[in-house]
C-alpha atoms as a PDB file:
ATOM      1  CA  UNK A   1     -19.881  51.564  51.578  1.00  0.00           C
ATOM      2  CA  UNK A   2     -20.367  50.831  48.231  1.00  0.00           C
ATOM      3  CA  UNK A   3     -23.906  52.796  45.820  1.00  0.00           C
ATOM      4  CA  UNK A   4     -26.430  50.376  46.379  1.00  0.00           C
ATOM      5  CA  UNK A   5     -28.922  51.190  43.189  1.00  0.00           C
ATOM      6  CA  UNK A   6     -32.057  49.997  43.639  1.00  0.00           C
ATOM      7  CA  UNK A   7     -34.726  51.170  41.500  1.00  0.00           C
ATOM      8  CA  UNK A   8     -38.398  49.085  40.819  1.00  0.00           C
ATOM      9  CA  UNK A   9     -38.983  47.829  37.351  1.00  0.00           C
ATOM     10  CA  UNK A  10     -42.614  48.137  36.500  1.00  0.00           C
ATOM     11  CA  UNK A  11     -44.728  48.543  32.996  1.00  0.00           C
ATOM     12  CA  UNK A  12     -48.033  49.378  33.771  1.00  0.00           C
ATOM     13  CA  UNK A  13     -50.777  47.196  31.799  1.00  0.00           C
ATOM     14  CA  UNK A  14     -53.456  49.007  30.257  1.00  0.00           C
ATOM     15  CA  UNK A  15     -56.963  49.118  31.178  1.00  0.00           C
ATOM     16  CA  UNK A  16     -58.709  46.117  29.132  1.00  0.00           C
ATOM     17  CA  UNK A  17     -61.945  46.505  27.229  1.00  0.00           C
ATOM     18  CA  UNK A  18     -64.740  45.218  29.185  1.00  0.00           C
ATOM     19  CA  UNK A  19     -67.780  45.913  29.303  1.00  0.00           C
ATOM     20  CA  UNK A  20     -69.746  47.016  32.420  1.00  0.00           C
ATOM     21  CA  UNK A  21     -73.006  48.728  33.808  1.00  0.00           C
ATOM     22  CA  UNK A  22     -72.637  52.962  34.475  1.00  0.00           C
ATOM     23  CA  UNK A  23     -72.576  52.076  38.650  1.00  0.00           C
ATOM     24  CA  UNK A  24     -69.196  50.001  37.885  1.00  0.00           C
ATOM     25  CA  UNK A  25     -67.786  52.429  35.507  1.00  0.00           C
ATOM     26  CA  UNK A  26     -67.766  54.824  37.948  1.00  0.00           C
ATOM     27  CA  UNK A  27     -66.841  52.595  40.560  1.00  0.00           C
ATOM     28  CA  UNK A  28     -63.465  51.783  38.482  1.00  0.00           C
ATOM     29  CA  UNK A  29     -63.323  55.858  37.991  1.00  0.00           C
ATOM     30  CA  UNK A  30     -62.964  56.061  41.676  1.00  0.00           C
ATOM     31  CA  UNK A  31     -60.584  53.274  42.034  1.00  0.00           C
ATOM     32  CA  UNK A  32     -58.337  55.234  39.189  1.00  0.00           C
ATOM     33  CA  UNK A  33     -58.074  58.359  40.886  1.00  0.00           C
ATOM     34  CA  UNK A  34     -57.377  56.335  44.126  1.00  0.00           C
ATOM     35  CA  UNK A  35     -54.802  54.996  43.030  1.00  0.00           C
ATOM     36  CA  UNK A  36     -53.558  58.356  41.257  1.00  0.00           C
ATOM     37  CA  UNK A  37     -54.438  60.352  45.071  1.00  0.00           C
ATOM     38  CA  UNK A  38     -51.698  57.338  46.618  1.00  0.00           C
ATOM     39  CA  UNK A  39     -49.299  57.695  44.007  1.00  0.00           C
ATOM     40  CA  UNK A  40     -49.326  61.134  44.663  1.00  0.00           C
ATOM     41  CA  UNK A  41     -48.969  60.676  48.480  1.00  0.00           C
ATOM     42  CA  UNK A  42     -45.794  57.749  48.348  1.00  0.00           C
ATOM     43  CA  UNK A  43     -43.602  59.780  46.214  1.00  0.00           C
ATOM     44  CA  UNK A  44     -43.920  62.743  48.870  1.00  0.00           C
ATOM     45  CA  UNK A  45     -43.107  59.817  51.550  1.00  0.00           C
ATOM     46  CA  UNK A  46     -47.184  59.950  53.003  1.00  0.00           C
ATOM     47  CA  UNK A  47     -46.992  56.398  53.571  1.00  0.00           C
ATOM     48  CA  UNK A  48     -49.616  56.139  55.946  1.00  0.00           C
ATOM     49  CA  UNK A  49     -52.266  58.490  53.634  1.00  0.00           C
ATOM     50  CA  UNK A  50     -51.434  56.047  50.821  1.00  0.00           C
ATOM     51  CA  UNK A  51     -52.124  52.765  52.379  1.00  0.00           C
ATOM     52  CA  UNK A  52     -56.024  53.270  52.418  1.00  0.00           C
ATOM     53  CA  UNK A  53     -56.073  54.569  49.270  1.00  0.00           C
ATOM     54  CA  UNK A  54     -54.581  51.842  47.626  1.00  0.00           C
ATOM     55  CA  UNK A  55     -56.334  49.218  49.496  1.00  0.00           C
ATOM     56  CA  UNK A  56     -59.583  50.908  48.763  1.00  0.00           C
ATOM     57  CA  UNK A  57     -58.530  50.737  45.235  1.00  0.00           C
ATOM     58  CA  UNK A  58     -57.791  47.365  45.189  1.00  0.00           C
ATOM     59  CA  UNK A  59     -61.083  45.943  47.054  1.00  0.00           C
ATOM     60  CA  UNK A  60     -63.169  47.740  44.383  1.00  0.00           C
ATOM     61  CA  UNK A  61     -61.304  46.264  41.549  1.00  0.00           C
ATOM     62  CA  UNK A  62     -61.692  42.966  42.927  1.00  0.00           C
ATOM     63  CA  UNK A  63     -64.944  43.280  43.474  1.00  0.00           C
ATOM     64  CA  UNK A  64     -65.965  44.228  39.969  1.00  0.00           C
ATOM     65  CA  UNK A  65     -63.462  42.619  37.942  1.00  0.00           C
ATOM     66  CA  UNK A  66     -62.613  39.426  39.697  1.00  0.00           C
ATOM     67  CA  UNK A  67     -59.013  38.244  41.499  1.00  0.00           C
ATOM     68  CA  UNK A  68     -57.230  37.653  38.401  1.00  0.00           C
ATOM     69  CA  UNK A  69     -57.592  39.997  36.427  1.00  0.00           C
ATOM     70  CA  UNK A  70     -54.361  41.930  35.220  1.00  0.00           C
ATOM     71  CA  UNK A  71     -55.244  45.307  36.500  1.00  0.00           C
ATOM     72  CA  UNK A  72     -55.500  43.417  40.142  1.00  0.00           C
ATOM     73  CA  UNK A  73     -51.802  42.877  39.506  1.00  0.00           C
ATOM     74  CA  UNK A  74     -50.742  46.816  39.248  1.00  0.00           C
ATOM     75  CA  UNK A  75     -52.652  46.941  42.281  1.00  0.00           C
ATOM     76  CA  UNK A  76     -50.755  44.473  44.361  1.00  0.00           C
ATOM     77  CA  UNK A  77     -48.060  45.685  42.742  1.00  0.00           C
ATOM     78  CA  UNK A  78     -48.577  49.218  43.864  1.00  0.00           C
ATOM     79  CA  UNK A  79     -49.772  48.111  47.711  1.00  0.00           C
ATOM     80  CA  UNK A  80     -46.395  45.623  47.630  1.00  0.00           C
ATOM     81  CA  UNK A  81     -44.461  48.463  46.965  1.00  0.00           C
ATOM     82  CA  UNK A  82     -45.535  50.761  49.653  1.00  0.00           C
ATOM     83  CA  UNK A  83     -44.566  47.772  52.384  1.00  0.00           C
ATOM     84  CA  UNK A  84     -41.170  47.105  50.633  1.00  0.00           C
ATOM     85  CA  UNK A  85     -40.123  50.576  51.171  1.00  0.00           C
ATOM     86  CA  UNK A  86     -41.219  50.909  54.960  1.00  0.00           C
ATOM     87  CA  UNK A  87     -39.144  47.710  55.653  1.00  0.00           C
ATOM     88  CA  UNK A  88     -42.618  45.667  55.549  1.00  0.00           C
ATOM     89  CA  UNK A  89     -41.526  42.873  54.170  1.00  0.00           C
ATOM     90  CA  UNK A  90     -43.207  40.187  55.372  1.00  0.00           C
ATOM     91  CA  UNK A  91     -46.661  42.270  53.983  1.00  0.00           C
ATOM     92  CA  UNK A  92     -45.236  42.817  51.158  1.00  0.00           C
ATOM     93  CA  UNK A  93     -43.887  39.378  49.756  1.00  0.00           C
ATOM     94  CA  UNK A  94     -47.264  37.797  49.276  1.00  0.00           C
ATOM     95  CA  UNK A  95     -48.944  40.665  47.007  1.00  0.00           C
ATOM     96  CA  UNK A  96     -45.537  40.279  45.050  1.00  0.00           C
ATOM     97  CA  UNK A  97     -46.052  36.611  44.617  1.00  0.00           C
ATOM     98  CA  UNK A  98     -49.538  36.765  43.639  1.00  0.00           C
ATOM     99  CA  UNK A  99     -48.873  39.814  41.510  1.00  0.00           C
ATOM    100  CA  UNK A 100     -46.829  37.350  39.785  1.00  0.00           C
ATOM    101  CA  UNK A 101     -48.989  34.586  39.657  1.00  0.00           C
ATOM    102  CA  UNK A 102     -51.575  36.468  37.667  1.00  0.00           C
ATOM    103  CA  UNK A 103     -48.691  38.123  35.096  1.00  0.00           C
ATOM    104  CA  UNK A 104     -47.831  34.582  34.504  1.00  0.00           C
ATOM    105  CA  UNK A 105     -51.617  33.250  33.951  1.00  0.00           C
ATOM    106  CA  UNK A 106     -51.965  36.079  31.690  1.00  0.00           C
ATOM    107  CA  UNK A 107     -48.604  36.835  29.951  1.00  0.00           C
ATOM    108  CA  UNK A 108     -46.921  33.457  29.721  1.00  0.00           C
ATOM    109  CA  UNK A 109     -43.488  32.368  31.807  1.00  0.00           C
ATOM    110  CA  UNK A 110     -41.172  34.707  29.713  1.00  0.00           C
ATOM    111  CA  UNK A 111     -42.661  37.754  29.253  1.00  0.00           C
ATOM    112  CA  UNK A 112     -41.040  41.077  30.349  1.00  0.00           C
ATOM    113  CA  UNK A 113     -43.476  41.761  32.746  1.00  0.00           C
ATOM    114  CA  UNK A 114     -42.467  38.024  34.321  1.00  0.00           C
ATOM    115  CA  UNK A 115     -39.130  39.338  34.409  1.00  0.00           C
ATOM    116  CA  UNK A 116     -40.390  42.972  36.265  1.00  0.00           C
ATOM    117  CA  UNK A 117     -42.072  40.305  38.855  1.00  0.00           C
ATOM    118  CA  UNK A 118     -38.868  38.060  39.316  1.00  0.00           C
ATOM    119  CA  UNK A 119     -36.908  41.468  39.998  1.00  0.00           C
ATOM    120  CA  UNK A 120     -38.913  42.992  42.745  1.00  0.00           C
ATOM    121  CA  UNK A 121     -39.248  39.691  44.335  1.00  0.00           C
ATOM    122  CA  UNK A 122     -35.410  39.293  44.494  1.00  0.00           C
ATOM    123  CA  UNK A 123     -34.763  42.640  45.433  1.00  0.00           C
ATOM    124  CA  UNK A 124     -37.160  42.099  48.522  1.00  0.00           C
ATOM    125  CA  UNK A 125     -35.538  39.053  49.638  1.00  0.00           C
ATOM    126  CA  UNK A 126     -31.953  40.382  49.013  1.00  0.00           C
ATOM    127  CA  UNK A 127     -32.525  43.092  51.479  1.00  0.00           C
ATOM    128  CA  UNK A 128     -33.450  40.862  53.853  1.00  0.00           C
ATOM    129  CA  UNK A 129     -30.148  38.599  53.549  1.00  0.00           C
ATOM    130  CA  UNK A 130     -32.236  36.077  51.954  1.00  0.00           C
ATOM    131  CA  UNK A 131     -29.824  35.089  49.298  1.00  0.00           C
ATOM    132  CA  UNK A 132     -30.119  31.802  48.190  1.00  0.00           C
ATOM    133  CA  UNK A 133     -33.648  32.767  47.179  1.00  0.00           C
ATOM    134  CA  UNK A 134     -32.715  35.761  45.774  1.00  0.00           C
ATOM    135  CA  UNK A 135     -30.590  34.063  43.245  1.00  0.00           C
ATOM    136  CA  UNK A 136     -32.295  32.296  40.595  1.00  0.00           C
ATOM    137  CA  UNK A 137     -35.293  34.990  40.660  1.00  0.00           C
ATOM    138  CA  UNK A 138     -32.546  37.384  39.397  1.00  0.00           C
ATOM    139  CA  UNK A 139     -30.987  34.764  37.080  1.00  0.00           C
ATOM    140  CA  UNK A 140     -34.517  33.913  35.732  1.00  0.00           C
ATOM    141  CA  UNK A 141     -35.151  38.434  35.465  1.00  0.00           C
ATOM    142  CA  UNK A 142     -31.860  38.018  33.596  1.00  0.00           C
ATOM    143  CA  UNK A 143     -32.505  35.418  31.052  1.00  0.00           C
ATOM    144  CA  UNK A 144     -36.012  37.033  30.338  1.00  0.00           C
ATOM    145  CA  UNK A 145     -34.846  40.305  29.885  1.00  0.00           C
ATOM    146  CA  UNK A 146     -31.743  39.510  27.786  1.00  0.00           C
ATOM    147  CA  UNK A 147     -33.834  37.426  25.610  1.00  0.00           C
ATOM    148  CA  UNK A 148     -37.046  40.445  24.885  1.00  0.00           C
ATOM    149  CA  UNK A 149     -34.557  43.413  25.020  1.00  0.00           C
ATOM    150  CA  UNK A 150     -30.832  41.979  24.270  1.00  0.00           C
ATOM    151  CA  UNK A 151     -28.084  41.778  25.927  1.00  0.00           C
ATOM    152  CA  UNK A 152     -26.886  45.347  26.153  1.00  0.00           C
ATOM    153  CA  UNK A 153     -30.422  46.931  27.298  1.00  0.00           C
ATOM    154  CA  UNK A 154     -29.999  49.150  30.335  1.00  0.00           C
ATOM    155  CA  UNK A 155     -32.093  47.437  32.366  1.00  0.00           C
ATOM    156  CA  UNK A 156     -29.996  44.094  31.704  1.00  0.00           C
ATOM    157  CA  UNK A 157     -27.347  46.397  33.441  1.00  0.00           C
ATOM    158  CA  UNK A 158     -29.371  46.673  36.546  1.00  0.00           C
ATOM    159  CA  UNK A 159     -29.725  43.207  37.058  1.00  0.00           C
ATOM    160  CA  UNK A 160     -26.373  42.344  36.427  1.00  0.00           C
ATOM    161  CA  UNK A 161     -25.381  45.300  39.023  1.00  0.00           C
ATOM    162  CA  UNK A 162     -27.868  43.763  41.915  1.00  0.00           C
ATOM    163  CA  UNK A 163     -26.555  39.889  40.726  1.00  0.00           C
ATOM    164  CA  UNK A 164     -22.985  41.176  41.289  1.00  0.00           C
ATOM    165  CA  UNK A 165     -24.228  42.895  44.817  1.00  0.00           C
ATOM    166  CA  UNK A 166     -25.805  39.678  46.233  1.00  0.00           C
ATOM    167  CA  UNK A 167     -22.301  37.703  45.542  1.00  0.00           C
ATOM    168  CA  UNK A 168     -20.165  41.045  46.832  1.00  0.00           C
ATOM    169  CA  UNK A 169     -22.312  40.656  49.834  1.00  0.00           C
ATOM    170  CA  UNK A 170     -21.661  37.369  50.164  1.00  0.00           C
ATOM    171  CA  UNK A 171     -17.941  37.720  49.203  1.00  0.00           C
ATOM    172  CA  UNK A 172     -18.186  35.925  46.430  1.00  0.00           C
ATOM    173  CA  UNK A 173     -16.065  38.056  44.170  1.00  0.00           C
ATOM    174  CA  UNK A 174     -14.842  36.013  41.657  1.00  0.00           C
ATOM    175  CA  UNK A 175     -18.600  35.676  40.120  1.00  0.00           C
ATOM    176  CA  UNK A 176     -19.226  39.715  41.185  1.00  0.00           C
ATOM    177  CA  UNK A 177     -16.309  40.645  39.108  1.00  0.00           C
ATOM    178  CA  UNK A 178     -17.532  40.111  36.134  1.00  0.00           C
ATOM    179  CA  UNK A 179     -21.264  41.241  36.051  1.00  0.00           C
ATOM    180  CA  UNK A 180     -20.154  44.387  37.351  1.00  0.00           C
ATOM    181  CA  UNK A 181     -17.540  44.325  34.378  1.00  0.00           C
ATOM    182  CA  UNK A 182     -20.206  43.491  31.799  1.00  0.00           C
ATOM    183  CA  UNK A 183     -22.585  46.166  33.133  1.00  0.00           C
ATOM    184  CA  UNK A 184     -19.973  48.969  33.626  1.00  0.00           C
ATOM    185  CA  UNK A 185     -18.983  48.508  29.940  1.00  0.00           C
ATOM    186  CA  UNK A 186     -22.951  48.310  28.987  1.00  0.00           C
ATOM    187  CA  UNK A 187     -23.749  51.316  30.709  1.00  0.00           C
ATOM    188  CA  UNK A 188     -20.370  53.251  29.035  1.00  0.00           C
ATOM    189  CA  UNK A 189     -21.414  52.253  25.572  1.00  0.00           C
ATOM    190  CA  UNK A 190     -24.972  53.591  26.091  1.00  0.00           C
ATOM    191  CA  UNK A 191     -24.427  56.349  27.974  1.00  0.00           C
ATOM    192  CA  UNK A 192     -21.023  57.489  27.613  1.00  0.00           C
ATOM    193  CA  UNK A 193     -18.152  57.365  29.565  1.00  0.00           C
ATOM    194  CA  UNK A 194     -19.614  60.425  32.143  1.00  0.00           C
ATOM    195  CA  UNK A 195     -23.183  59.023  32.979  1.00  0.00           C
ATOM    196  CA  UNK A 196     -24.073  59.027  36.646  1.00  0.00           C
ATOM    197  CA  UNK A 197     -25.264  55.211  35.836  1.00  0.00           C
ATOM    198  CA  UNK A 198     -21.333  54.875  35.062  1.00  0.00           C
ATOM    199  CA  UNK A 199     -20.267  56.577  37.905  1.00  0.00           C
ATOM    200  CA  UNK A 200     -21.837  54.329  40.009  1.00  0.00           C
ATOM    201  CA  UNK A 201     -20.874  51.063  38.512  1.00  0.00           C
ATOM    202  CA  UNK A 202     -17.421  52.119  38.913  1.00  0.00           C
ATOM    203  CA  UNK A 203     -17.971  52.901  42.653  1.00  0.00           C
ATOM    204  CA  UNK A 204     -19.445  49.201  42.497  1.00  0.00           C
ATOM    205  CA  UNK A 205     -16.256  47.738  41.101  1.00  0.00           C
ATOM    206  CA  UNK A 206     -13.941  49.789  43.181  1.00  0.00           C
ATOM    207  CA  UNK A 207     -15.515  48.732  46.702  1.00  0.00           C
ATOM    208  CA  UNK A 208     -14.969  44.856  45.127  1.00  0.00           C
ATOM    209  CA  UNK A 209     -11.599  45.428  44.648  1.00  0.00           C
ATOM    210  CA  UNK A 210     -11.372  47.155  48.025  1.00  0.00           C
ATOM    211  CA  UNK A 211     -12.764  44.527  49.833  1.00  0.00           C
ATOM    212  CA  UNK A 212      -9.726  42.177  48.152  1.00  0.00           C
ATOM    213  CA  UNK A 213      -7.205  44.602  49.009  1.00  0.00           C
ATOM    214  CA  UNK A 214      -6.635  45.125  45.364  1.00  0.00           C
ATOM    215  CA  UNK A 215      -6.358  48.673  46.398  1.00  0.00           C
ATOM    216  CA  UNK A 216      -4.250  49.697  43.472  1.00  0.00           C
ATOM    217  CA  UNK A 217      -6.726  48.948  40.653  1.00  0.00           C
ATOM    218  CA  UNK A 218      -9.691  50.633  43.711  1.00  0.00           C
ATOM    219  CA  UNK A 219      -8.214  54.144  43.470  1.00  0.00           C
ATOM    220  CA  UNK A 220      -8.539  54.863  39.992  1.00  0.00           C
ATOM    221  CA  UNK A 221     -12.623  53.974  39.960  1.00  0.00           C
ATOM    222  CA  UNK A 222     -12.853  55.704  43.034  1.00  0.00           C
ATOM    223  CA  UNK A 223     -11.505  58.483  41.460  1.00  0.00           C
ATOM    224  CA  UNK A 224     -13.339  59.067  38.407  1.00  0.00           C
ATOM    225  CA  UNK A 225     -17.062  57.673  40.187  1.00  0.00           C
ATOM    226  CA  UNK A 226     -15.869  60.750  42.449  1.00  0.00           C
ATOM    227  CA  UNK A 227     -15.099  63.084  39.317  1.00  0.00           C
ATOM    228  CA  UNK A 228     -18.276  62.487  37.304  1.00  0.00           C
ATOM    229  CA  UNK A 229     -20.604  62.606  40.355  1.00  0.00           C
ATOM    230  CA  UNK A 230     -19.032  66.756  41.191  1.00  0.00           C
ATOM    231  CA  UNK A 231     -20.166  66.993  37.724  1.00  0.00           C
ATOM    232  CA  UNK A 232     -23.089  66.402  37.458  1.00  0.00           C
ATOM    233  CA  UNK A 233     -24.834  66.718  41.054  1.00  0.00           C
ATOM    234  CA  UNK A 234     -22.216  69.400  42.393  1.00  0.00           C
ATOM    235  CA  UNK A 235     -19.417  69.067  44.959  1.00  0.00           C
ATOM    236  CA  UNK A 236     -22.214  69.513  48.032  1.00  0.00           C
ATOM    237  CA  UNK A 237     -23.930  66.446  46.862  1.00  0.00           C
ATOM    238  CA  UNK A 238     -24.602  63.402  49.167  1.00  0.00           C
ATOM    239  CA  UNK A 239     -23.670  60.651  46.864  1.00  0.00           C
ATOM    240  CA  UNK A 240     -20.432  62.823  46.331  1.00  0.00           C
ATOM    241  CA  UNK A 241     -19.803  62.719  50.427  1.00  0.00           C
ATOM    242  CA  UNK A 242     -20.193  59.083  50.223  1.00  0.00           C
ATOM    243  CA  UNK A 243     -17.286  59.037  47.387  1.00  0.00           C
ATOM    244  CA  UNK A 244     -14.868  61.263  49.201  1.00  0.00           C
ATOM    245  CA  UNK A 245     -15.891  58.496  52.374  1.00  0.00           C
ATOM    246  CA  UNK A 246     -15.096  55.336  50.014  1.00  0.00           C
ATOM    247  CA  UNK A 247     -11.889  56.839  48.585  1.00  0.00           C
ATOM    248  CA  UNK A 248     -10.698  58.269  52.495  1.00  0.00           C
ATOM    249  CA  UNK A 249     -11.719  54.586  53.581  1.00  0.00           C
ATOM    250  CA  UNK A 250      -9.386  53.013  50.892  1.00  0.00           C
ATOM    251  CA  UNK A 251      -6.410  55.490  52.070  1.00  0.00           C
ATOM    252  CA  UNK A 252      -6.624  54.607  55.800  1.00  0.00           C
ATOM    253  CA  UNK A 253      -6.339  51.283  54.815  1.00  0.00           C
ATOM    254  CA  UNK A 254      -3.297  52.010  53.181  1.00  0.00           C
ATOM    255  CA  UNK A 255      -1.641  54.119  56.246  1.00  0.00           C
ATOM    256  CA  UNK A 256      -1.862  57.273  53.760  1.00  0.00           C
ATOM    257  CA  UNK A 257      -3.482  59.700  56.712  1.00  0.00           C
ATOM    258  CA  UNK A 258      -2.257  62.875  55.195  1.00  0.00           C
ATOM    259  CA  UNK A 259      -4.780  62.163  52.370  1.00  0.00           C
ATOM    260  CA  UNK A 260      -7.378  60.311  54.310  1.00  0.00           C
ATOM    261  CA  UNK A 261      -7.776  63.785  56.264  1.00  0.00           C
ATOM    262  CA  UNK A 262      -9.171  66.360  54.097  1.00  0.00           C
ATOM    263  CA  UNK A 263     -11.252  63.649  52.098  1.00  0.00           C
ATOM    264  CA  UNK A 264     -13.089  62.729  55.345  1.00  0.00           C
ATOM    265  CA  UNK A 265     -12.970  66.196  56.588  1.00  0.00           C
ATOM    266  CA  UNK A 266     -15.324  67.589  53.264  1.00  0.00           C
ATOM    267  CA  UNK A 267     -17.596  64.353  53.156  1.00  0.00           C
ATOM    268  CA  UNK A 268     -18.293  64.990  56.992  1.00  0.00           C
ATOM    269  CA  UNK A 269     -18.894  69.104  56.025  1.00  0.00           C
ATOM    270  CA  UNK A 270     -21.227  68.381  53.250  1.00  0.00           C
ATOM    271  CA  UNK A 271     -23.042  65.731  55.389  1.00  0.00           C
ATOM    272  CA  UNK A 272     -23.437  68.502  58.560  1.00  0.00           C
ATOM    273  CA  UNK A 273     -24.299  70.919  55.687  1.00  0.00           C
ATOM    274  CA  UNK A 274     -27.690  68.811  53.838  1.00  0.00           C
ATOM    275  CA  UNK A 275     -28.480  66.478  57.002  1.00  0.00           C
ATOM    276  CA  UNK A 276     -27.822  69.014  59.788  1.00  0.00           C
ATOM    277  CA  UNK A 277     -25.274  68.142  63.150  1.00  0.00           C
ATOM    278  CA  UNK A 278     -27.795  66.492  65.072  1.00  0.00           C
ATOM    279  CA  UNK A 279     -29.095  63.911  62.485  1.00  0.00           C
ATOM    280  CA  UNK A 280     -28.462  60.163  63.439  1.00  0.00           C
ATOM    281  CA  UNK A 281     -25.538  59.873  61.070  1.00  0.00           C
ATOM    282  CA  UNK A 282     -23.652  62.070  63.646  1.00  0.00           C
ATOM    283  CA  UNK A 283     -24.877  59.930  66.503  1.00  0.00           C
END
């Protein structure tokens, strides 16, 4: 199983000047600490608590400020984002697209918020196995982003990661190869050579090479993903089970069972250990 980073690119627009009677100051007042009440209530997982919130939220700044307004946006965005993580997809792909619409009224075609909109839309439709339209909205996230930040900004490397992923999944690993390559060596010069962002672009590159039975050039990535991930999360750490599982994987498939063994006997421990025996991983 190879890391599969996923993480939501959003810059949050500030409120504009406008100007408006006291009843729909404090109307926008509420719809602010709505929104701060649901933010509050997705990171703790509160999904259900969150959803009126933010649609309350959303209705009121509609109301006063109109449909296309940019603040609208940050409120589909937030309401898209709730969906997206319960699997909701089908809910969540038209708040993306309008969010998007009105960042492109507002922003022009190539600003970096344009790019934030291509992102989550091809992340959404990469989960689903929609790949041919995931694509060119991460090509187009690319070319934004590489143009406003540079090539070597960190969140070029996050794009290049999930580009490589959809043609990994795909088995397209001649094209894979080398965005994980140029984002690996990205991420190194940034960060340093022991980043957990490194550790998992390694894991990344190893499970490519795995899946070509390239298993020599595998072990080594394996090997230090596994090393800098004890570091810095500790050797009880679920992302380090799922390294001891990768590397185990790539012995078995090599016939080398007296060190497949111990490597899947501590990834099972620590997983029995944080997730407890009767979770469904056990099943």
């Amino acid at each position: 199983m190879k890391f599969i980073l996923i993480i939501f690119l959003f810059s949050f627009f500030p409120l504009y000047l406008f100007a408006v009677s006291p009843n729909d100051q404090t109307e926008i007042d509420l719809a602010n600490n709505l929104d701060k009440q649901a933010n509050l209530y997705y990171k703790q997982g509160r999904y259900a608590e969150a959803e009126p919130l933010y649609k309350r939220s959303l209705a009121i700044r509609e109301k006063i400020l109109g449909s296309d307004h940019p603040v609208i946006s940050n409120s589909l965005y937030y309401l898209a984002r709730l969906y997206d993580n319960q699997g909701r997809y089908t809910e969540a792909e038209p708040l993306y697209k309008r969010s998007l619409t009105i960042d492109e009224k507002v922003f022009g075609p190539e600003h970096k918020y344009i790019a934030t909109n291509f992102y989550n839309l091809a992340v959404l439709y990469n989960k689903q196995g929609r790949y041919a339209e995931a694509e060119p909205l991460y090509k187009r996230s690319l070319a934004i982003r590489e143009k406003v930040l540079g090539p070597e900004h960190l969140d070029v490397t996050l794009i290049l990661n999930d580009l490589g992923l959809l043609y990994d999944n795909q088995g397209r690993y001649a094209e894979a190869e080398p965005l994980y390559k140029r984002s690996l060596a990205i991420r190194e010069k940034i960060l340093g050579p022991e980043h957990l962002y490194v550790a998992y672009s390694l894991n990344n590159l190893a499970y490519l090479y795995h899946n070509q039975g390239r298993y020599a050039e595998a072990e080594p990535l394996y090997k230090k993903s596994l090393s800098i991930k004890e570091k810095i999360l500790g050797p009880e750490h679920l992302d380090v089970a799922l390294s001891l599982n990768n590397l185990a994987n790539l012995y078995d498939k090599q016939a080398r069972y007296a060190e497949v063994e111990p490597l899947y006997k501590r990834s099972l421990a620590i997983n029995e250990k944080i997730l407890g025996p009767e979770h469904l991983y056990f099943a």
